[in-house]
N, C-alpha and C. Protein backbone atom coordinates (compact mmCIF):
# COMPACT_ATOMS: atom_id res chain seq x y z
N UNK A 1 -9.25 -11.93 -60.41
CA UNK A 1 -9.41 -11.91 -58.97
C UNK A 1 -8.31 -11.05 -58.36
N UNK A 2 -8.72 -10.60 -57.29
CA UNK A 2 -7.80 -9.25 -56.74
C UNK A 2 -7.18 -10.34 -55.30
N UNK A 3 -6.74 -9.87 -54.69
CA UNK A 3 -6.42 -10.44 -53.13
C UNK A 3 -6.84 -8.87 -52.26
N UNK A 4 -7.90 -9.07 -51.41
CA UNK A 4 -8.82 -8.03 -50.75
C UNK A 4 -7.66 -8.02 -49.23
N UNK A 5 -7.65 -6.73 -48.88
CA UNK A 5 -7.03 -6.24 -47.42
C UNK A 5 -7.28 -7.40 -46.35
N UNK A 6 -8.34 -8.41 -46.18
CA UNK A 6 -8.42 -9.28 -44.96
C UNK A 6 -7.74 -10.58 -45.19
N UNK A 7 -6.66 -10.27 -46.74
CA UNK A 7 -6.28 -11.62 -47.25
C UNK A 7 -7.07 -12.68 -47.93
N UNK A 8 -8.17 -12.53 -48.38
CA UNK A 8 -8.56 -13.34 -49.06
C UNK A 8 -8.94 -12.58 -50.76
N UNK A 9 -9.01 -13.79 -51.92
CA UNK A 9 -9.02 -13.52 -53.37
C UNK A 9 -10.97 -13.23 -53.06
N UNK A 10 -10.87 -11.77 -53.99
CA UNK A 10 -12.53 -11.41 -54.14
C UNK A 10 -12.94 -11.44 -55.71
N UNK A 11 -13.93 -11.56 -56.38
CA UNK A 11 -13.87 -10.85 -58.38
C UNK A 11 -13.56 -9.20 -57.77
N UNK A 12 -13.84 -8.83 -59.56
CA UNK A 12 -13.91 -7.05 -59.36
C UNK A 12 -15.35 -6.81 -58.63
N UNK A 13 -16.18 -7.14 -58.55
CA UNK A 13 -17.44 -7.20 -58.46
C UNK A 13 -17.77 -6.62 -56.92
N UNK A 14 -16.95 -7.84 -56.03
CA UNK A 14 -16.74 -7.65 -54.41
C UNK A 14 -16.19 -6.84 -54.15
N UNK A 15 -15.06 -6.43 -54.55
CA UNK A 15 -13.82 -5.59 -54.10
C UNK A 15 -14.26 -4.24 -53.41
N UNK A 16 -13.88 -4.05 -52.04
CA UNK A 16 -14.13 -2.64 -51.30
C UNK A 16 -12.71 -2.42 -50.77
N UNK A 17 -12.46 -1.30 -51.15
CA UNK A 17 -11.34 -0.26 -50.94
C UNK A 17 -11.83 -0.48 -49.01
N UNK A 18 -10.64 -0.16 -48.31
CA UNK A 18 -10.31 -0.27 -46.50
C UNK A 18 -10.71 0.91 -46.50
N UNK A 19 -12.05 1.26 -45.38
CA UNK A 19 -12.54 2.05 -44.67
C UNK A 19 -11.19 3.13 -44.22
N UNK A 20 -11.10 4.02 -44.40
CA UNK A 20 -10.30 5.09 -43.83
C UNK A 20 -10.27 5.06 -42.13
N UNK A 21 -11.58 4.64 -41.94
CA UNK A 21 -11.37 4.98 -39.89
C UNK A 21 -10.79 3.67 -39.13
N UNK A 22 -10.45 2.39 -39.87
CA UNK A 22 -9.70 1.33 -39.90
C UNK A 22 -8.20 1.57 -39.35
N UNK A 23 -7.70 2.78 -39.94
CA UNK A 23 -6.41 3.90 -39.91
C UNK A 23 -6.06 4.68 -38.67
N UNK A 24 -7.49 5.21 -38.41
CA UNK A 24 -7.01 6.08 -37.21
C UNK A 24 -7.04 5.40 -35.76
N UNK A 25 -5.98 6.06 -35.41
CA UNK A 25 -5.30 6.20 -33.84
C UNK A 25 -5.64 6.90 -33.06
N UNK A 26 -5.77 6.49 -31.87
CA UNK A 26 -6.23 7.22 -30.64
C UNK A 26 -5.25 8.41 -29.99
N UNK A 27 -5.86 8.98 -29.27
CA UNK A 27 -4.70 10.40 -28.89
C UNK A 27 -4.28 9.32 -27.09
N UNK A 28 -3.48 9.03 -26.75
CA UNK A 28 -3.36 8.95 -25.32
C UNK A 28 -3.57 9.84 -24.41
N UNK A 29 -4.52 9.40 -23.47
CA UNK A 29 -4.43 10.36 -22.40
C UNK A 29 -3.71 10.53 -21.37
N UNK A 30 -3.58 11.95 -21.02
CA UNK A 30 -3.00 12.45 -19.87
C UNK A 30 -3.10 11.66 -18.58
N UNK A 31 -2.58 10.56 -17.93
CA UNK A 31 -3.31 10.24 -16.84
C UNK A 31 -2.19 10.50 -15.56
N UNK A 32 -1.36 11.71 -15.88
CA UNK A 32 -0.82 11.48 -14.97
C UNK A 32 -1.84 13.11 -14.16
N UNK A 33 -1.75 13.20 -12.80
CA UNK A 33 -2.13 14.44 -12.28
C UNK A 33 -1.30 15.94 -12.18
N UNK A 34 -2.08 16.60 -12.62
CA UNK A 34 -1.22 17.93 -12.06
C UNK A 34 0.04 18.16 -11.59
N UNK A 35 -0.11 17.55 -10.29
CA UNK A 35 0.57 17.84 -9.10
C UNK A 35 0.67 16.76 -7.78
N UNK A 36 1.41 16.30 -7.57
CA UNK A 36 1.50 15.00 -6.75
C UNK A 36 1.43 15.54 -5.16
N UNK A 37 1.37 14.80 -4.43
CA UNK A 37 2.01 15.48 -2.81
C UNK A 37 2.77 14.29 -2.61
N UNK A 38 4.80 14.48 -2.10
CA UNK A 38 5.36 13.51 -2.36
C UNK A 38 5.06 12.50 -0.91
N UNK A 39 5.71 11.42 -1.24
CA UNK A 39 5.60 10.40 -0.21
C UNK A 39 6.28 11.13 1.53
N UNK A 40 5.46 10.90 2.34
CA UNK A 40 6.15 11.16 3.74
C UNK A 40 7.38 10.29 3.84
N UNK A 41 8.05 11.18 4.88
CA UNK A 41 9.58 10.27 5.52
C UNK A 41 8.79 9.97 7.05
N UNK A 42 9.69 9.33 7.53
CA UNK A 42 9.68 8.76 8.34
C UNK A 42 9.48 9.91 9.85
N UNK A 43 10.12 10.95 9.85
CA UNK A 43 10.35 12.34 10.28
C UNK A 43 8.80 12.99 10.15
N UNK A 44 8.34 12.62 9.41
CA UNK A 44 6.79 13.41 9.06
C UNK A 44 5.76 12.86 9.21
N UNK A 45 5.98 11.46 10.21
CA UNK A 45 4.59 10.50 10.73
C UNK A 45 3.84 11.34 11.73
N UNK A 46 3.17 10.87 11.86
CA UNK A 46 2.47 11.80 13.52
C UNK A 46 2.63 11.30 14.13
N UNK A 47 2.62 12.39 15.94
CA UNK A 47 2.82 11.88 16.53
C UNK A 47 1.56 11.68 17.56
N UNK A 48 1.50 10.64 18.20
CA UNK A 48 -0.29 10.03 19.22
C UNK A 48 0.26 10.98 20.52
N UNK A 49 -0.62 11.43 21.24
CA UNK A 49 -0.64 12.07 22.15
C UNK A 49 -1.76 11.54 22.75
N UNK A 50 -1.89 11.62 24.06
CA UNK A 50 -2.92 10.99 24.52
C UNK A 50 -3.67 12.35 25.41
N UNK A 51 -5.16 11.94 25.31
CA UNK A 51 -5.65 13.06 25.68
C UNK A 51 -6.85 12.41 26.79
N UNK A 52 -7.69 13.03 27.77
CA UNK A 52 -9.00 12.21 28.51
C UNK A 52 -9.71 11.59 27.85
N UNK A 53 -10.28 11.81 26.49
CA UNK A 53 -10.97 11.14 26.17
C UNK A 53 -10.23 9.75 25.98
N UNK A 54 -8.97 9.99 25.21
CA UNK A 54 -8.40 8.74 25.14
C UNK A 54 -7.68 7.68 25.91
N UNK A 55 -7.72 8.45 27.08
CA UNK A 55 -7.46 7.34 28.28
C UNK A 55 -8.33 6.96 29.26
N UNK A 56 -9.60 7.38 28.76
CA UNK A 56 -10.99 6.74 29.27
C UNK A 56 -10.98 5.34 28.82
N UNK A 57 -11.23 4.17 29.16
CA UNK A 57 -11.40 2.78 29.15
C UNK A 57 -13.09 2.88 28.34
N UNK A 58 -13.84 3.78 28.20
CA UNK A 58 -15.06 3.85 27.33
C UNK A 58 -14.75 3.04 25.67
N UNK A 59 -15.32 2.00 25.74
CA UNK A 59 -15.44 1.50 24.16
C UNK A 59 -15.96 2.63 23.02
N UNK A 60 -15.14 2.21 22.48
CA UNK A 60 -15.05 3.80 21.19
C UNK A 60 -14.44 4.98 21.50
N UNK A 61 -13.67 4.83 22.66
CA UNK A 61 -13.17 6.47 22.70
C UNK A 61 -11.88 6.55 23.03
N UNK A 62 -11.55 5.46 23.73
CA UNK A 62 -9.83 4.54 24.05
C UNK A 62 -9.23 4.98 22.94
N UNK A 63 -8.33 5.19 22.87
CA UNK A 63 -6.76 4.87 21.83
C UNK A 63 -5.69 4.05 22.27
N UNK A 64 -5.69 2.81 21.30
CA UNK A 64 -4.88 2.27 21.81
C UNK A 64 -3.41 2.83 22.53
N UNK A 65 -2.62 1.86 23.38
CA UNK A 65 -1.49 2.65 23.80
C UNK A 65 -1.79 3.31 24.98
N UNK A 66 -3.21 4.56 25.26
CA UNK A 66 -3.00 5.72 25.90
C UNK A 66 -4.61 5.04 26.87
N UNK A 67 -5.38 4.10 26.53
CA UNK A 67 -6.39 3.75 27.58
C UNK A 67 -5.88 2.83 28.54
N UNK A 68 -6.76 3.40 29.49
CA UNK A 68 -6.36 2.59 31.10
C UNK A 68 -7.42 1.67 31.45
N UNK A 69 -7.41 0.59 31.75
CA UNK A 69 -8.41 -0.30 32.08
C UNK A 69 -9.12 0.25 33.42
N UNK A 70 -10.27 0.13 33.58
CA UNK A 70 -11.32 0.74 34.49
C UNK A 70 -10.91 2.21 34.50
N UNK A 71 -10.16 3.05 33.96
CA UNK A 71 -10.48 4.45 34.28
C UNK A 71 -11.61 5.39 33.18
N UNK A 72 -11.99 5.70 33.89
CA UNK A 72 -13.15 6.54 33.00
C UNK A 72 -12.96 8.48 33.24
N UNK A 73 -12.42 9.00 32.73
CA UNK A 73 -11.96 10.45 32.74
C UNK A 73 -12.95 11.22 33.56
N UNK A 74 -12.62 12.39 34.83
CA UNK A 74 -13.82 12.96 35.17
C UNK A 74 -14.25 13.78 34.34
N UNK A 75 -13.47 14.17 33.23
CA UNK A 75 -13.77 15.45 32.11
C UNK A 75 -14.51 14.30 30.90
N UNK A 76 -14.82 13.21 30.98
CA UNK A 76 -15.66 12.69 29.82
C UNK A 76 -16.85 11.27 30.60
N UNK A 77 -16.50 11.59 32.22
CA UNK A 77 -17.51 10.95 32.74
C UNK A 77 -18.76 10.93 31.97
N UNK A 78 -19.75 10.42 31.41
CA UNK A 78 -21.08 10.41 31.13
C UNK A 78 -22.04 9.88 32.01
N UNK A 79 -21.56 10.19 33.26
CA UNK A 79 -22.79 9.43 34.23
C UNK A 79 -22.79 10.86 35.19
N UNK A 80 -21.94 12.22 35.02
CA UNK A 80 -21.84 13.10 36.14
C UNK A 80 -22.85 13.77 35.09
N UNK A 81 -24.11 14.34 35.63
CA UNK A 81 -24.81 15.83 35.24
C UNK A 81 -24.28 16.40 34.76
């Protein structure tokens, strides 16, 4: 009786030699990117500006901060022709 690669006793009869692809290793991949774009500072946030549309009181077109309650812009009126 032999003692077979998975640890256990086989006859000659059983006995198989370990598959060769048992062996091989994987290649790791690359996962890093190219080229990064680094993190912003604090210096490189944007800045909100407020514009008519956005100080129209119109739901969906307000920005916070820069809308006025009841004003509706004459340059984004939607009720003037």
């Amino acid at each position: 009786m032999r003692k077979h690669w998975e640890g256990y006793y086989v006859c000659q009869e059983d006995w198989e030699v370990r598959h060769p692809q048992d062996f091989v290793r994987g290649v790791a991949d690359k996962v890093v990117p190219p080229w990064t774009q680094p993190e912003p500072n604090d210096s490189d946030s944007f800045i909100l500006f407020c514009t008519p549309n956005g100080i129209t009181a119109i739901a969906g077109t307000g920005v916070a901060g820069c809308a006025v309650a009841g004003y509706i812009s004459p340059l984004f009126d939607p009720s003037i022709p």
